[in-house]
PDB file of N, CA and C in Angstrom:
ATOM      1  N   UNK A   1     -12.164 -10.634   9.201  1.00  0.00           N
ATOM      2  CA  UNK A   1     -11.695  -9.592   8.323  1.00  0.00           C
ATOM      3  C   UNK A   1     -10.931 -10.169   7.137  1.00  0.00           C
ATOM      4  N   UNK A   2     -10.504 -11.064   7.848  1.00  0.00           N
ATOM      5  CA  UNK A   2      -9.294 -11.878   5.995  1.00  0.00           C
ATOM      6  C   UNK A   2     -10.200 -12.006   5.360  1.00  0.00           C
ATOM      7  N   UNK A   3     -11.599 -12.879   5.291  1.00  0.00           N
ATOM      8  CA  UNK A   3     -12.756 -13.300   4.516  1.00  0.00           C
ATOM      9  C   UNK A   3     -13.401 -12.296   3.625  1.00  0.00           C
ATOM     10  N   UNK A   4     -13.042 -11.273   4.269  1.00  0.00           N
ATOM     11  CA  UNK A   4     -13.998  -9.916   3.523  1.00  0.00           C
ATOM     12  C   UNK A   4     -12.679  -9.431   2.627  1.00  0.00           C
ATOM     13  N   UNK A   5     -11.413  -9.176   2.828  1.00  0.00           N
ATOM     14  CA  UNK A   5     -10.665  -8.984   2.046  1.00  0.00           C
ATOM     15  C   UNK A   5     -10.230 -10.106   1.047  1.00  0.00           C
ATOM     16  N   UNK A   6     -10.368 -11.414   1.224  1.00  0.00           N
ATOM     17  CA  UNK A   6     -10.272 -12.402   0.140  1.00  0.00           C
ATOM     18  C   UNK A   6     -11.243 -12.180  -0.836  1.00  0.00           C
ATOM     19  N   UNK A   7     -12.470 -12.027  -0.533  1.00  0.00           N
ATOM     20  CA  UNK A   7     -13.994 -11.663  -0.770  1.00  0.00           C
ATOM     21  C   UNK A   7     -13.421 -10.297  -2.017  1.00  0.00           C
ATOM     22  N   UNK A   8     -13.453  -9.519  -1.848  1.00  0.00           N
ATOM     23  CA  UNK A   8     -12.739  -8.189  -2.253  1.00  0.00           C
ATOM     24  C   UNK A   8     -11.727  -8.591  -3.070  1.00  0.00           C
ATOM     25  N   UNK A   9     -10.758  -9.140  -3.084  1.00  0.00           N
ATOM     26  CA  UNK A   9      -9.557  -9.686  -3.556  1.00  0.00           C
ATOM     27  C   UNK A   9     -10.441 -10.781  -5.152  1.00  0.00           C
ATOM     28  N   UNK A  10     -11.329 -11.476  -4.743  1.00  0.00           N
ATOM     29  CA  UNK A  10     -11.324 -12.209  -6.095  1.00  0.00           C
ATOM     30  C   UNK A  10     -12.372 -11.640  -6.522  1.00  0.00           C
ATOM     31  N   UNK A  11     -13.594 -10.747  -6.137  1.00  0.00           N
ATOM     32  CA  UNK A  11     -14.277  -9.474  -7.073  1.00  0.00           C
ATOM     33  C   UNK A  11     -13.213  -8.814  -8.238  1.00  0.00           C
ATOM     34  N   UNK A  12     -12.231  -8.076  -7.370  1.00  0.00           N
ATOM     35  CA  UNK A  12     -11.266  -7.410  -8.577  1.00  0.00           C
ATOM     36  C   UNK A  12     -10.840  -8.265  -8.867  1.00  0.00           C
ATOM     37  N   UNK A  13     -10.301  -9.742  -8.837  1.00  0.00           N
ATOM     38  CA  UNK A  13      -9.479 -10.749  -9.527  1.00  0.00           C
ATOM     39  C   UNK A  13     -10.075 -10.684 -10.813  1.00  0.00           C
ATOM     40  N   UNK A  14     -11.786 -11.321 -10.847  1.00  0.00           N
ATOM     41  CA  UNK A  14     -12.813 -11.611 -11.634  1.00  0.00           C
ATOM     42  C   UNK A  14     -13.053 -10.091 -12.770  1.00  0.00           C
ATOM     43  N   UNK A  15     -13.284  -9.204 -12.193  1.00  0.00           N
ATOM     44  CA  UNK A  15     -13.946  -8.046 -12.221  1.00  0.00           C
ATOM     45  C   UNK A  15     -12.530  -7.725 -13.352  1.00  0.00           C
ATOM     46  N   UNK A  16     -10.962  -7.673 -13.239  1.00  0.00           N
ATOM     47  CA  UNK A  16      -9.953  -7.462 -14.045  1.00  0.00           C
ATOM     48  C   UNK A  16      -9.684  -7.869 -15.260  1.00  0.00           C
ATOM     49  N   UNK A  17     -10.024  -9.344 -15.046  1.00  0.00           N
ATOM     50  CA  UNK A  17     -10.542 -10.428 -15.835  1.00  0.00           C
ATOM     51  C   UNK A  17     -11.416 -10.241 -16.917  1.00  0.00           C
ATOM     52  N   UNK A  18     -12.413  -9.910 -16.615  1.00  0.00           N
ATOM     53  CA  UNK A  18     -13.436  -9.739 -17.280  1.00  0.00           C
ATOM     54  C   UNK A  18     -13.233  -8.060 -17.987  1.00  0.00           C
ATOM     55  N   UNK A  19     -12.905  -7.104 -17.748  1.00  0.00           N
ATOM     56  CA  UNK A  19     -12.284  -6.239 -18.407  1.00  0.00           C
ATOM     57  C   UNK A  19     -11.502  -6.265 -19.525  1.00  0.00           C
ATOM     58  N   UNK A  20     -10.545  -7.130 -19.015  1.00  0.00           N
ATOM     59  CA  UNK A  20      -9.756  -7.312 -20.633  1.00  0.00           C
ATOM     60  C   UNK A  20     -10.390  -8.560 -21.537  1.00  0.00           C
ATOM     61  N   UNK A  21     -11.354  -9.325 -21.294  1.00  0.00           N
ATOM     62  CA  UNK A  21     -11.406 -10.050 -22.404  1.00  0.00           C
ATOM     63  C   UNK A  21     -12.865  -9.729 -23.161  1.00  0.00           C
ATOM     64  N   UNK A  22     -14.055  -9.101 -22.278  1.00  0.00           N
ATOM     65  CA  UNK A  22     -15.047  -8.143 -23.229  1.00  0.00           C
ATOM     66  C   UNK A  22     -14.651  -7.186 -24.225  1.00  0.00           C
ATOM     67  N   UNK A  23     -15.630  -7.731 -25.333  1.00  0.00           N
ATOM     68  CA  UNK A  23     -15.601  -7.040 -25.924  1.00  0.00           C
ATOM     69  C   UNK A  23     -16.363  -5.090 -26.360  1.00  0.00           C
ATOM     70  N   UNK A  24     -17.189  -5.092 -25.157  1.00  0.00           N
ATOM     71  CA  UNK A  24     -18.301  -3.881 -25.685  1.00  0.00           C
ATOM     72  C   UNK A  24     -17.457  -2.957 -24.356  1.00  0.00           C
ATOM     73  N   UNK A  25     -17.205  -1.483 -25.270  1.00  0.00           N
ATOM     74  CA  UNK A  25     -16.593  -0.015 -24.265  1.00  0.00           C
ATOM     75  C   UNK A  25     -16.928  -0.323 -22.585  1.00  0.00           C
ATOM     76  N   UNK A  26     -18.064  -0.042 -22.666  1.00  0.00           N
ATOM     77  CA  UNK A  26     -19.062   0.503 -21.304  1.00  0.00           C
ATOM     78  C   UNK A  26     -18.449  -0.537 -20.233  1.00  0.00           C
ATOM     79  N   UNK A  27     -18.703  -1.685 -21.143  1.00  0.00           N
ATOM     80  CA  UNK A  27     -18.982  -3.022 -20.090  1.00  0.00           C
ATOM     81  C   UNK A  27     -17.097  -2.902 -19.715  1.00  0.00           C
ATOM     82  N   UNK A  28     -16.470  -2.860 -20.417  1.00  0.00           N
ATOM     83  CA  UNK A  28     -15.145  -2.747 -20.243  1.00  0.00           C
ATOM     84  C   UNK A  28     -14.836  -1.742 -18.884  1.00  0.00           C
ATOM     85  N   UNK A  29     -14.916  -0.571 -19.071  1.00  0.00           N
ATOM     86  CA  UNK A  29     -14.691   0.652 -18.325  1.00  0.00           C
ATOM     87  C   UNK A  29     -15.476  -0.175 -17.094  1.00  0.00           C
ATOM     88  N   UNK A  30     -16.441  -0.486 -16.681  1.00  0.00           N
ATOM     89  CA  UNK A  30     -17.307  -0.359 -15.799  1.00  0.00           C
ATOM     90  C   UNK A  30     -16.388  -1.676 -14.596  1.00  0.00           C
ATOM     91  N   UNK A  31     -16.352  -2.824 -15.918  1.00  0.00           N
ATOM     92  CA  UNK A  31     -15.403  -4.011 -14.864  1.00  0.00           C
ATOM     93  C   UNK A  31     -13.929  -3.114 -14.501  1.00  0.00           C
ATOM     94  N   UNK A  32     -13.704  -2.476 -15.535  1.00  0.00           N
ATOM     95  CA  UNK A  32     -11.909  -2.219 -14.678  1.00  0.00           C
ATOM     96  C   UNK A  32     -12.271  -1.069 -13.686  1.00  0.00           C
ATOM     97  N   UNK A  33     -13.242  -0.190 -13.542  1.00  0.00           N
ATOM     98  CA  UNK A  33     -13.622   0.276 -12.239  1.00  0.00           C
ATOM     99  C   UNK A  33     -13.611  -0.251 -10.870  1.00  0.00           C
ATOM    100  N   UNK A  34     -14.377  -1.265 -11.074  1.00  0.00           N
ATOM    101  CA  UNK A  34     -15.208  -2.178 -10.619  1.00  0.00           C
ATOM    102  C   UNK A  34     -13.464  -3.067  -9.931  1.00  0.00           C
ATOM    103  N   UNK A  35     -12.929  -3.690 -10.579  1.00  0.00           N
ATOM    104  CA  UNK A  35     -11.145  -3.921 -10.146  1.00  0.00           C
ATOM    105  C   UNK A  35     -10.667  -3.009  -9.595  1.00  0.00           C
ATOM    106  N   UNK A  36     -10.118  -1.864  -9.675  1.00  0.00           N
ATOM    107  CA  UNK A  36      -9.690  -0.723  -9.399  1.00  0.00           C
ATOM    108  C   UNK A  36      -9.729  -0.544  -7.886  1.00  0.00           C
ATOM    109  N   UNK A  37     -11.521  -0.615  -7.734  1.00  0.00           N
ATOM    110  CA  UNK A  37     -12.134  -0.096  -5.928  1.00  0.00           C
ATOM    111  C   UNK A  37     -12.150  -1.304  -5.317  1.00  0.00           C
ATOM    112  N   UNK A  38     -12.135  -2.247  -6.063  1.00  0.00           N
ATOM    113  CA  UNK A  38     -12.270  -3.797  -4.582  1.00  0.00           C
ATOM    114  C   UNK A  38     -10.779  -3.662  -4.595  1.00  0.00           C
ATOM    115  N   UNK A  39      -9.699  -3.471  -5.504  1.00  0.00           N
ATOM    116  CA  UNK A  39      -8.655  -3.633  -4.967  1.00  0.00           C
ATOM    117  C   UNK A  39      -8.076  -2.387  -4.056  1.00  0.00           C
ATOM    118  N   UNK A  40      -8.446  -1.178  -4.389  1.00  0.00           N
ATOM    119  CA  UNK A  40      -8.225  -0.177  -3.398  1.00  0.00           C
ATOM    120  C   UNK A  40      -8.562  -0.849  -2.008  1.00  0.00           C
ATOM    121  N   UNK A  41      -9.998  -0.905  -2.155  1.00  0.00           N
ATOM    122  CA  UNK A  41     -10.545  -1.733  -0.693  1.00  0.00           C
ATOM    123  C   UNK A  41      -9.868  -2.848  -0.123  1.00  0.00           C
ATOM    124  N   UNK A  42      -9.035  -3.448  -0.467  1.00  0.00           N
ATOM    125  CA  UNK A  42      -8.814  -5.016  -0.377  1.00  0.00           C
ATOM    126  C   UNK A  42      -7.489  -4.874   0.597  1.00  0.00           C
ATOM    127  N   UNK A  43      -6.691  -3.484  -0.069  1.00  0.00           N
ATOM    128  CA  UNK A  43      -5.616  -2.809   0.286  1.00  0.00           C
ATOM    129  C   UNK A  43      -5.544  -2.380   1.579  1.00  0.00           C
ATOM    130  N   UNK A  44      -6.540  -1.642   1.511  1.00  0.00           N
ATOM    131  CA  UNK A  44      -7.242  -0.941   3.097  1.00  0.00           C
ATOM    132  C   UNK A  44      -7.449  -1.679   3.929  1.00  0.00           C
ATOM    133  N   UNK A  45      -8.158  -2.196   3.985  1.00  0.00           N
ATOM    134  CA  UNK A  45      -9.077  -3.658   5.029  1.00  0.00           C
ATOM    135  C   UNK A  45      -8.390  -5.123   5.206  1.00  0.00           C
ATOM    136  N   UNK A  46      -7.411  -4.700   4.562  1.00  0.00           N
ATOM    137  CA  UNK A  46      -6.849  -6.378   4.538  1.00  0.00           C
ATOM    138  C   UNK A  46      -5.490  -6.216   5.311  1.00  0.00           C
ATOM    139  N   UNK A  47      -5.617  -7.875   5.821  1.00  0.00           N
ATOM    140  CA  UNK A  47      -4.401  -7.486   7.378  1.00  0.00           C
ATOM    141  C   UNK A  47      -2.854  -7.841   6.516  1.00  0.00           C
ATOM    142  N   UNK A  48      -2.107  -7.533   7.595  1.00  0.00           N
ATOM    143  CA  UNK A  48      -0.608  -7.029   7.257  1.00  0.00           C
ATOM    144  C   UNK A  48      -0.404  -8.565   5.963  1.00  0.00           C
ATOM    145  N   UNK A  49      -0.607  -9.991   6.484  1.00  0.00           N
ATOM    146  CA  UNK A  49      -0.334 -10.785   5.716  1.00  0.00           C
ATOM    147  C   UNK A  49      -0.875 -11.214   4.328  1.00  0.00           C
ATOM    148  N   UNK A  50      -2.121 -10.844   4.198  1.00  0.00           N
ATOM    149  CA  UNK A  50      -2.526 -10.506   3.063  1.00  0.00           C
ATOM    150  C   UNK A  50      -1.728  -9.604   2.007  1.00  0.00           C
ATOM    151  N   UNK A  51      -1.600  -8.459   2.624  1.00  0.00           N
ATOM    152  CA  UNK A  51      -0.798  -7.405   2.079  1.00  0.00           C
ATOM    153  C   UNK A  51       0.899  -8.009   1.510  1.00  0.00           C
ATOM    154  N   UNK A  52       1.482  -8.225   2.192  1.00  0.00           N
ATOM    155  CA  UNK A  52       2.802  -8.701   2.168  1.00  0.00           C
ATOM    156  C   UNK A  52       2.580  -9.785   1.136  1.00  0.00           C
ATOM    157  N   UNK A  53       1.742 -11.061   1.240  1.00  0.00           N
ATOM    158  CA  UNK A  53       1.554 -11.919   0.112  1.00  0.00           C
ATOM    159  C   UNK A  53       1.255 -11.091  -1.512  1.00  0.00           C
ATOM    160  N   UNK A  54       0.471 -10.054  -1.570  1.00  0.00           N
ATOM    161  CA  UNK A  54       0.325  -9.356  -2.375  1.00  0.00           C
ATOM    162  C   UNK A  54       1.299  -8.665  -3.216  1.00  0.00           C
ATOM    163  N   UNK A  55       2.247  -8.428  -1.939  1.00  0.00           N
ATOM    164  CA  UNK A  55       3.292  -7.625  -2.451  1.00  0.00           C
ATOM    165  C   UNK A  55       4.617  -8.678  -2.825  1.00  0.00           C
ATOM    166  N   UNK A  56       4.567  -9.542  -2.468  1.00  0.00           N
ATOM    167  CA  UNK A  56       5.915 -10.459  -2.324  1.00  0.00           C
ATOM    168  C   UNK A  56       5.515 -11.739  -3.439  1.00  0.00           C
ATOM    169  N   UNK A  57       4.362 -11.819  -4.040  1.00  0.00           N
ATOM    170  CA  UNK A  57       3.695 -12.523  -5.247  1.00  0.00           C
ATOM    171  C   UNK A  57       4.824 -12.571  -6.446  1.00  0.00           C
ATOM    172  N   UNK A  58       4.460 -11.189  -7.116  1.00  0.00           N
ATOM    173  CA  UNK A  58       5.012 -10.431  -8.108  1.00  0.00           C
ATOM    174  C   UNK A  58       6.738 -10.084  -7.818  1.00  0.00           C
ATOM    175  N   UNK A  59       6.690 -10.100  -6.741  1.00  0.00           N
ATOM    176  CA  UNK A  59       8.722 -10.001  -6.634  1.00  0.00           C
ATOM    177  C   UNK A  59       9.394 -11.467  -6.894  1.00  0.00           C
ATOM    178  N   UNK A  60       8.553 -12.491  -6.342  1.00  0.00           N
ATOM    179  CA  UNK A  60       8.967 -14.132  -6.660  1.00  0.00           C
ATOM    180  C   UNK A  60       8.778 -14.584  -7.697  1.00  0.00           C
ATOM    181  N   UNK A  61       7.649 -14.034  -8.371  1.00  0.00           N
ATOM    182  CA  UNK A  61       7.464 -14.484 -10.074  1.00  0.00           C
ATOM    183  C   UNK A  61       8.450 -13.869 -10.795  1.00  0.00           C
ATOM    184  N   UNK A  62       9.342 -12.478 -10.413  1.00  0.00           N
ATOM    185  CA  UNK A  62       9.906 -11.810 -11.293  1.00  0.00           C
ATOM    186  C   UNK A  62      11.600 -12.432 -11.044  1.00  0.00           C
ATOM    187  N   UNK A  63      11.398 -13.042  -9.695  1.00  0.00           N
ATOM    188  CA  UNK A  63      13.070 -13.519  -9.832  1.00  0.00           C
ATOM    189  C   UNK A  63      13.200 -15.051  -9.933  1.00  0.00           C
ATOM    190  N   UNK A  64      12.090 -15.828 -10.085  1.00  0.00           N
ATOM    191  CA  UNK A  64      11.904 -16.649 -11.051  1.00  0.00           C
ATOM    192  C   UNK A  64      11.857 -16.775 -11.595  1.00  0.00           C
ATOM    193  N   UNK A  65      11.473 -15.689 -13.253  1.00  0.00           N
ATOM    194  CA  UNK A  65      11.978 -15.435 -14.081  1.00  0.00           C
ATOM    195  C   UNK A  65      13.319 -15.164 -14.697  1.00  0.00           C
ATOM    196  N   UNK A  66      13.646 -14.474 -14.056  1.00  0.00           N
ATOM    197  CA  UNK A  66      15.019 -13.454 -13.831  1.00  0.00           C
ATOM    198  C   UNK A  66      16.226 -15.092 -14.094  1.00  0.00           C
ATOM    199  N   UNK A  67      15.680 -16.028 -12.825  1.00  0.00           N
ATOM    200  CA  UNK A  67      17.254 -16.812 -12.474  1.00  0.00           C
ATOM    201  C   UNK A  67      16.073 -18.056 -14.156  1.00  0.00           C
ATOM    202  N   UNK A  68      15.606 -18.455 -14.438  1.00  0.00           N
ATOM    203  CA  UNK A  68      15.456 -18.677 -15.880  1.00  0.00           C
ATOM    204  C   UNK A  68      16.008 -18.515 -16.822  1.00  0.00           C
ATOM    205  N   UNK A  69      16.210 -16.817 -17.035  1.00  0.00           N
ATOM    206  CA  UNK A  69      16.606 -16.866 -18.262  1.00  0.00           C
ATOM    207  C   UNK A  69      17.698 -16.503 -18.132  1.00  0.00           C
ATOM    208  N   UNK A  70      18.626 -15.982 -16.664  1.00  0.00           N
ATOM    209  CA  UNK A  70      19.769 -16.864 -16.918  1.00  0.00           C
ATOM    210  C   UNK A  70      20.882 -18.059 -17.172  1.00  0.00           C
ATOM    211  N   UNK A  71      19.673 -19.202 -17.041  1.00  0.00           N
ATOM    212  CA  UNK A  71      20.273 -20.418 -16.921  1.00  0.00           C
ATOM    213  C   UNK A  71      20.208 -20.313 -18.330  1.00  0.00           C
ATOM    214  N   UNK A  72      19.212 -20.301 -19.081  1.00  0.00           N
ATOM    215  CA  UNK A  72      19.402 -21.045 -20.540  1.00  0.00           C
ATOM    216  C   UNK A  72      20.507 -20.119 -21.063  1.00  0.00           C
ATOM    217  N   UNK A  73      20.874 -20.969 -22.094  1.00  0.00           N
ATOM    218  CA  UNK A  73      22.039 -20.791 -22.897  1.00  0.00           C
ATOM    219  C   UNK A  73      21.995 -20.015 -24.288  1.00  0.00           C
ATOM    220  N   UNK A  74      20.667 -19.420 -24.142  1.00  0.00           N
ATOM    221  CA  UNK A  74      21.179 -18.036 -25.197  1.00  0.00           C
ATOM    222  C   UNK A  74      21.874 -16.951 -25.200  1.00  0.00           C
TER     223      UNK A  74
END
């Protein structure tokens, strides 16, 4: 089951990807769809540690940031 949600996981990785850097409407709309449902799915089907990495990603990048730009001296 992790395999099918990793699987799922870099479709929308790719699929997100490719949304923002095309240039033509359709093809746009269709990849961020296309992101949208593998990550819905990825959500669903994917076990507790997957999930938690998912969620705990974006909280470590943000307080790695955070203790950054308090160190420098502006």
């Amino acid at each position: 089951m992790l395999v099918i949600s990793l699987i799922t996981l870099a479709i929308a990785s790719v699929s997100a990807f490719l949304s923002i850097s095309l240039k033509e409407d359709v093809v746009k709309v269709s990849m961020g769809c296309v992101a949208v449902l593998s990550s819905l799915l990825t959500l669903i089907f994917a076990p507790w540690v997957l999930k938690l990495s998912i969620v705990a990603i974006p909280l470590v990048i943000d307080r790695v940031n955070r203790l950054t730009t308090e160190e420098s001296p502006h």
